[in-house]
N, C-alpha and C. Protein backbone atom coordinates (compact mmCIF):
# COMPACT_ATOMS: atom_id res chain seq x y z
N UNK A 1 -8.91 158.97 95.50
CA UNK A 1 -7.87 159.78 96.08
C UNK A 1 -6.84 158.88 96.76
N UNK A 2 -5.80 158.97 96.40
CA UNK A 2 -4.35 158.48 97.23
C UNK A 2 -4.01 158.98 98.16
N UNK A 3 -4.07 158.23 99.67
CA UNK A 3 -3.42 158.50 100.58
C UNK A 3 -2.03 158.03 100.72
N UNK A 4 -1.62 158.70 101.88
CA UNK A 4 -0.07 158.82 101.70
C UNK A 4 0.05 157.51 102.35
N UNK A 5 -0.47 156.14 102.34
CA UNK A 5 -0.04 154.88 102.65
C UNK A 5 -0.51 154.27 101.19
N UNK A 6 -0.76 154.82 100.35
CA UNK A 6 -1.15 154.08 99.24
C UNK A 6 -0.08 154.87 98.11
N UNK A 7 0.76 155.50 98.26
CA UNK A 7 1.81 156.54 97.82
C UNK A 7 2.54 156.04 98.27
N UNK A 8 2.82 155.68 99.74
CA UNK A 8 4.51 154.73 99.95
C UNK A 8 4.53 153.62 99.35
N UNK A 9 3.44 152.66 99.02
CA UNK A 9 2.94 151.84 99.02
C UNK A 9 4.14 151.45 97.19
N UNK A 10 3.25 152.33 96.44
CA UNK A 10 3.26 152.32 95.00
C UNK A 10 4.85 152.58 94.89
N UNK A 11 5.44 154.14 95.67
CA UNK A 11 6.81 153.88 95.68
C UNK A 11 7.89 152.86 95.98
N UNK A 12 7.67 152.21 97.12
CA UNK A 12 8.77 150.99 97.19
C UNK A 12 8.36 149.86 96.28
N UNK A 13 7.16 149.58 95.66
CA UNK A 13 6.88 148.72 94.94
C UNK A 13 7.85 149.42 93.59
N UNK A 14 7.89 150.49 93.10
CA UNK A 14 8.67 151.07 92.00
C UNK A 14 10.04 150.58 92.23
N UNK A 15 10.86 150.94 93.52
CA UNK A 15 11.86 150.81 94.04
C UNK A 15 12.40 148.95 93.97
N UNK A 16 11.32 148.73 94.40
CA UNK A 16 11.44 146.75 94.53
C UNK A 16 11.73 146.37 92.63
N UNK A 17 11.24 147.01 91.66
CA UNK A 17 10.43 146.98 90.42
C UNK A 17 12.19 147.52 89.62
N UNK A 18 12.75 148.50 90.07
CA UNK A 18 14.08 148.92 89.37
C UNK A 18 15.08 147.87 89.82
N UNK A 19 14.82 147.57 91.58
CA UNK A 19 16.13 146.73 92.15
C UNK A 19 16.17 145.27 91.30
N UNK A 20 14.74 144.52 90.61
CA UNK A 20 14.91 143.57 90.10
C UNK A 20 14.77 143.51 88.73
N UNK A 21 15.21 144.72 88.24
CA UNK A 21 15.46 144.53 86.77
C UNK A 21 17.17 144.81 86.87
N UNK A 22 17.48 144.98 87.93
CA UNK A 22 19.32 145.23 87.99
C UNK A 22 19.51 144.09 88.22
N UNK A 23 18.72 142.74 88.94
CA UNK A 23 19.31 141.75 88.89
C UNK A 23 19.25 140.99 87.53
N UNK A 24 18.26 141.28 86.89
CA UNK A 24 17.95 140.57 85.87
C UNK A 24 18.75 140.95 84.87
N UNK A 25 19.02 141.86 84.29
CA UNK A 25 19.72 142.63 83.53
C UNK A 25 21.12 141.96 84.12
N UNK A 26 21.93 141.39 85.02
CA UNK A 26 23.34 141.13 85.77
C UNK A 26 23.31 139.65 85.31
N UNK A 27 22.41 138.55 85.07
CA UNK A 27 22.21 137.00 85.24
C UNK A 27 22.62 136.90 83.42
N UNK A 28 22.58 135.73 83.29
CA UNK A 28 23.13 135.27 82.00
C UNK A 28 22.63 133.62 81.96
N UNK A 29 21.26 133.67 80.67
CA UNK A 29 20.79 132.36 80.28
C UNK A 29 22.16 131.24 80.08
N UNK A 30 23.14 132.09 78.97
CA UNK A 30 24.15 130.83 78.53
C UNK A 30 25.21 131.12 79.23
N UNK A 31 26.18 130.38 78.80
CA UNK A 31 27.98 130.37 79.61
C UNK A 31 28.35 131.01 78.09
N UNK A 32 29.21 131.65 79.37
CA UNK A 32 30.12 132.67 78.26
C UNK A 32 31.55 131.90 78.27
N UNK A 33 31.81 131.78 76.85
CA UNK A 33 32.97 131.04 76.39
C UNK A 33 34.36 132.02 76.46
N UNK A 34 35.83 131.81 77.14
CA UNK A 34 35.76 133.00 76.58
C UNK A 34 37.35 132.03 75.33
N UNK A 35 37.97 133.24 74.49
CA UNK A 35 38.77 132.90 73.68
C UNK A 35 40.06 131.95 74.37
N UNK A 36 40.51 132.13 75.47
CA UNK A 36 41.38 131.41 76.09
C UNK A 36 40.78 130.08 76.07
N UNK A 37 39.14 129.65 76.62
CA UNK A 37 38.90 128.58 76.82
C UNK A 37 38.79 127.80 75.43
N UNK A 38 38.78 128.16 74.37
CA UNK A 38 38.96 127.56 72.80
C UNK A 38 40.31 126.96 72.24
N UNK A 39 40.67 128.01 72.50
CA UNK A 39 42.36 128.17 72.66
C UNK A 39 43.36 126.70 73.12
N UNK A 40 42.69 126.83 74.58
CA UNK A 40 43.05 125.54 75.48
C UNK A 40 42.40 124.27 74.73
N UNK A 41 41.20 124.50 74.72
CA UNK A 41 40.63 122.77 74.07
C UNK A 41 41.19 122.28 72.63
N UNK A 42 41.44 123.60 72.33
CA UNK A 42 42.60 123.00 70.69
C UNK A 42 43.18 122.52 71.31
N UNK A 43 44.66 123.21 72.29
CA UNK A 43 45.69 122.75 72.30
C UNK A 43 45.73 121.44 72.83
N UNK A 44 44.88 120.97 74.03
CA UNK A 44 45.02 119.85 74.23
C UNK A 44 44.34 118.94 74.03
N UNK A 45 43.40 118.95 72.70
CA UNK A 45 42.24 118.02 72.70
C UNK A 45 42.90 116.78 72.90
N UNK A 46 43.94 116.05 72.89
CA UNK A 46 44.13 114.88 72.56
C UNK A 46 44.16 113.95 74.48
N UNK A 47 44.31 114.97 75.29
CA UNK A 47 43.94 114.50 76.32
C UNK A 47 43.03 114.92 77.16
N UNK A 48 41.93 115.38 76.80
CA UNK A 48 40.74 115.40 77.20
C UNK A 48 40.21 114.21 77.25
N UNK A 49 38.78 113.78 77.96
CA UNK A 49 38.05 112.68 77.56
C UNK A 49 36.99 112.64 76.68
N UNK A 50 36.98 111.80 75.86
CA UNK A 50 35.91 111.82 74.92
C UNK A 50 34.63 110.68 74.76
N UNK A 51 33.89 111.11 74.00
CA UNK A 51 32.82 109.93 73.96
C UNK A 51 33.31 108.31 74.00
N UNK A 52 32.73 107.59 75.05
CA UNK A 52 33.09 106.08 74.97
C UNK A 52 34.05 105.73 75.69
N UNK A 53 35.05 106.92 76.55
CA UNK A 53 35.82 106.80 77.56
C UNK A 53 35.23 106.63 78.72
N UNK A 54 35.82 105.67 79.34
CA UNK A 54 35.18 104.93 80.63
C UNK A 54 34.56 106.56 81.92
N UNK A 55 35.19 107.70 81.41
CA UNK A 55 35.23 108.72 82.62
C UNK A 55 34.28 109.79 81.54
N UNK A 56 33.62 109.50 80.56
CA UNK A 56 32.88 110.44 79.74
C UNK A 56 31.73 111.43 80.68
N UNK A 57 32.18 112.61 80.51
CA UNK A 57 31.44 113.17 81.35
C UNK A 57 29.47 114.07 80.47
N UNK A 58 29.97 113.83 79.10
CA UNK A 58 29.17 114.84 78.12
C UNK A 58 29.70 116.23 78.03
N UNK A 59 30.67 116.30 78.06
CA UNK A 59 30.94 118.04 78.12
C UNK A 59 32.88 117.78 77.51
N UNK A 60 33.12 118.88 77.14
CA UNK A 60 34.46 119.06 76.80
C UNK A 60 35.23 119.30 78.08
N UNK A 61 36.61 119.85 78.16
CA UNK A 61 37.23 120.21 78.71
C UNK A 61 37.57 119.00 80.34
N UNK A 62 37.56 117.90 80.25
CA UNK A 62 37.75 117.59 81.53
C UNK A 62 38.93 116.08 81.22
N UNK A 63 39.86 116.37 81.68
CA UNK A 63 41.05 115.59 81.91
C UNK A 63 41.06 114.65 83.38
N UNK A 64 42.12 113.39 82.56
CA UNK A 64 42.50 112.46 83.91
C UNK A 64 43.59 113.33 84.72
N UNK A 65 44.51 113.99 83.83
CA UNK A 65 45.47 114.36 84.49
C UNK A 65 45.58 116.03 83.81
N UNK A 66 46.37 116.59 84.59
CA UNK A 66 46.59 118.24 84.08
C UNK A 66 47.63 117.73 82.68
N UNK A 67 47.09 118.99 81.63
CA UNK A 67 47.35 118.07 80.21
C UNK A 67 48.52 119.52 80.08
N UNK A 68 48.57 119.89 81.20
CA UNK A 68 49.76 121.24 80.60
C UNK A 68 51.21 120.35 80.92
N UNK A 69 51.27 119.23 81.68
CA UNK A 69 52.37 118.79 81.89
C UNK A 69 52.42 117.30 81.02
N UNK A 70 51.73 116.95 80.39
CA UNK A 70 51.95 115.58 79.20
C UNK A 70 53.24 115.85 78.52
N UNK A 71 53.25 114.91 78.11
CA UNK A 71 52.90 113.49 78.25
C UNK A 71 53.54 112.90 79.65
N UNK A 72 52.58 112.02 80.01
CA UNK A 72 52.87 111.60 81.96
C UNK A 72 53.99 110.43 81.39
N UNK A 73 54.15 109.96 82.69
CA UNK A 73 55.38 108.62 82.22
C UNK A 73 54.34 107.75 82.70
N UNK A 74 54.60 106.30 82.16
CA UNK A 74 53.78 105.30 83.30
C UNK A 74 52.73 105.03 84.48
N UNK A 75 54.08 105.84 85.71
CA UNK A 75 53.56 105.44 86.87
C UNK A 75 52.43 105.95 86.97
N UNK A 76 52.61 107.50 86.49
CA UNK A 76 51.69 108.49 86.83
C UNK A 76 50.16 107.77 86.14
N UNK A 77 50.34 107.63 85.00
CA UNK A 77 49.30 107.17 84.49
C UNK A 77 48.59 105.82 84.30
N UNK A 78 49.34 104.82 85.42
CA UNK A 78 48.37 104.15 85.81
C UNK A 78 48.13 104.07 87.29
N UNK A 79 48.62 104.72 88.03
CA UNK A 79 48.63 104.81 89.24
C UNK A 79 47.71 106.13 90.22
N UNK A 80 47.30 106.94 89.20
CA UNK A 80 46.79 108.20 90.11
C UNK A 80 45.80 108.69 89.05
N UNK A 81 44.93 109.38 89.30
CA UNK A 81 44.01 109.95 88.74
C UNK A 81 43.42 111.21 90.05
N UNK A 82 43.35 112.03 88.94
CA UNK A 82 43.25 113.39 89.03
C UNK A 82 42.64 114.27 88.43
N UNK A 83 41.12 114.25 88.15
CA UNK A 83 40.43 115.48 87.11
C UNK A 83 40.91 116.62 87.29
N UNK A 84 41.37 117.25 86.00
CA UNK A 84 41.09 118.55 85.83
C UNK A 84 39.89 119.00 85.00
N UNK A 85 39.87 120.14 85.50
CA UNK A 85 38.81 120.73 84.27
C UNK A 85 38.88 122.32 84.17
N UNK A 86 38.59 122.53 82.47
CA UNK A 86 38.75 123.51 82.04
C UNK A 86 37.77 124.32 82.24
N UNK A 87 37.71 125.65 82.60
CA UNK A 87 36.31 126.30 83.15
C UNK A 87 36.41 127.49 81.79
N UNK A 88 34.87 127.61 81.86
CA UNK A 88 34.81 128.57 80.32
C UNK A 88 35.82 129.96 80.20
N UNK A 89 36.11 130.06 81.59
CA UNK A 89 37.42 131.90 80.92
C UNK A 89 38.54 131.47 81.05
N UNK A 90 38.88 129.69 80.44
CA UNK A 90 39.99 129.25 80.16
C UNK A 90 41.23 128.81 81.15
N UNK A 91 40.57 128.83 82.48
CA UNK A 91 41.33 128.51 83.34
C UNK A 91 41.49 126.77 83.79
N UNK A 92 42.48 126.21 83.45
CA UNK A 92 42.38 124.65 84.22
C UNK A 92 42.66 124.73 85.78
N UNK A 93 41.81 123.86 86.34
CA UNK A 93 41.99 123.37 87.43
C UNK A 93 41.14 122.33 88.02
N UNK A 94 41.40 122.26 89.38
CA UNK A 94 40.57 121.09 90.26
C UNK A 94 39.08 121.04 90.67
N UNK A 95 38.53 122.20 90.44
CA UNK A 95 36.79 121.81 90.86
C UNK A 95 36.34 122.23 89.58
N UNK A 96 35.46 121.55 89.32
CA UNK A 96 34.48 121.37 88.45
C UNK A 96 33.50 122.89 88.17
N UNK A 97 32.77 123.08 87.66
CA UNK A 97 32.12 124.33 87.15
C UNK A 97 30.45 123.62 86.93
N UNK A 98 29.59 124.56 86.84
CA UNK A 98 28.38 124.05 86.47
C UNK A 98 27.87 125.38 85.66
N UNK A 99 26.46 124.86 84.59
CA UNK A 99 25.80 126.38 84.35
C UNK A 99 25.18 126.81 85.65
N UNK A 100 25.10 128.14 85.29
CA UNK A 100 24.24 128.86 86.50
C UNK A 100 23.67 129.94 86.16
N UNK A 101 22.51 130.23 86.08
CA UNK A 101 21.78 130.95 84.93
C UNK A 101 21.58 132.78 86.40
N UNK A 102 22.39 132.24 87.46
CA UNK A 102 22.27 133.41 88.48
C UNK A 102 23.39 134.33 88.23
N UNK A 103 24.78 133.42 87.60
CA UNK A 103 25.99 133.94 87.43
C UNK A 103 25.91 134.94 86.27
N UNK A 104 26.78 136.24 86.28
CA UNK A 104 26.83 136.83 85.05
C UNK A 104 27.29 136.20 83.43
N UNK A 105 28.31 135.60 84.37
CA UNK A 105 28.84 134.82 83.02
C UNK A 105 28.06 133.25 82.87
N UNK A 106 27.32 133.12 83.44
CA UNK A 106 26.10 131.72 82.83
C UNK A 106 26.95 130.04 84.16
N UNK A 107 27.93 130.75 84.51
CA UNK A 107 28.56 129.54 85.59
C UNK A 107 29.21 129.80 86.80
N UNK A 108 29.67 128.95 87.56
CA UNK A 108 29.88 129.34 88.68
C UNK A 108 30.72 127.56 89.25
N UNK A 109 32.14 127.84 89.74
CA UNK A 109 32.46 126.89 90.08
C UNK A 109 31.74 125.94 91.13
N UNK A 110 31.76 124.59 91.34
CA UNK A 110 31.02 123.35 92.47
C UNK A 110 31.64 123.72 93.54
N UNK A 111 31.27 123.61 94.57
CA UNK A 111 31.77 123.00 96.28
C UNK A 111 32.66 122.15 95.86
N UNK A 112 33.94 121.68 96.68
CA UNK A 112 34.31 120.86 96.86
C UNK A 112 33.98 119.51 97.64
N UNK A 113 33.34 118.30 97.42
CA UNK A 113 32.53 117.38 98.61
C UNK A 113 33.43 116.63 99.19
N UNK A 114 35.28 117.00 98.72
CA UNK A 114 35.86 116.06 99.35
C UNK A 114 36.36 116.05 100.59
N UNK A 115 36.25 117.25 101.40
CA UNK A 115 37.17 118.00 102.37
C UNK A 115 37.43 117.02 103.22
N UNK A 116 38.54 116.95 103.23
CA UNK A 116 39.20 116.04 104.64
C UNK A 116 39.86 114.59 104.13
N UNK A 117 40.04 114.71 102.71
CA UNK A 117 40.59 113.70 102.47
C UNK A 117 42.09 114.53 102.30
């Protein structure tokens, strides 16, 4: 016979049992690519970094300099360095991205570690 502490018991365990299949069901094993971010690595493959470049990271999408304004003149390009990087829903910018198998879409941009420079 079930008492009514062995009945609350079973219910919030049900309750605990739905709340973590909503998380699970929300998370994402891979990164979702999206068409913009394809888009972009055509257009600028030629200044991305690639295998055997001193700044090779293993991954696509990551520039010395923002490749929407190339070709740099000179100064710029031996004088400053500046990663960008392309994040999978095609957006360039300044922090970096990682997988993240918590995120819906499989990533989630880095911290910044530089603050205060």
């Amino acid at each position: 016979m079930r008492t009514p502490r062995m009945r609350t018991l079973a219910a919030s365990l049900a309750v605990v049992a739905v709340m973590a299949s909503w998380g699970a069901a929300s998370a994402s094993a891979e990164v979702v690519y999206s068409d913009a971010y394809w888009a972009t690595l055509e257009q600028y493959a030629e200044y991305e970094f690639k295998p055997g470049d001193w700044a090779w990271s293993g991954r696509r999408g990551v520039y010395e300099h923002d490749p929407r304004y190339a070709p740099w003149d000179d100064w710029v390009w031996t004088t400053t360095i500046e990663y960008v990087y392309l994040a999978p829903d095609g957006t360039l910018g300044y922090e970096d991205w990682v997988e993240d198998d918590s995120a819906p879409n499989g990533w989630s941009y880095v911290a910044n570690d530089f603050e205060g420079w």
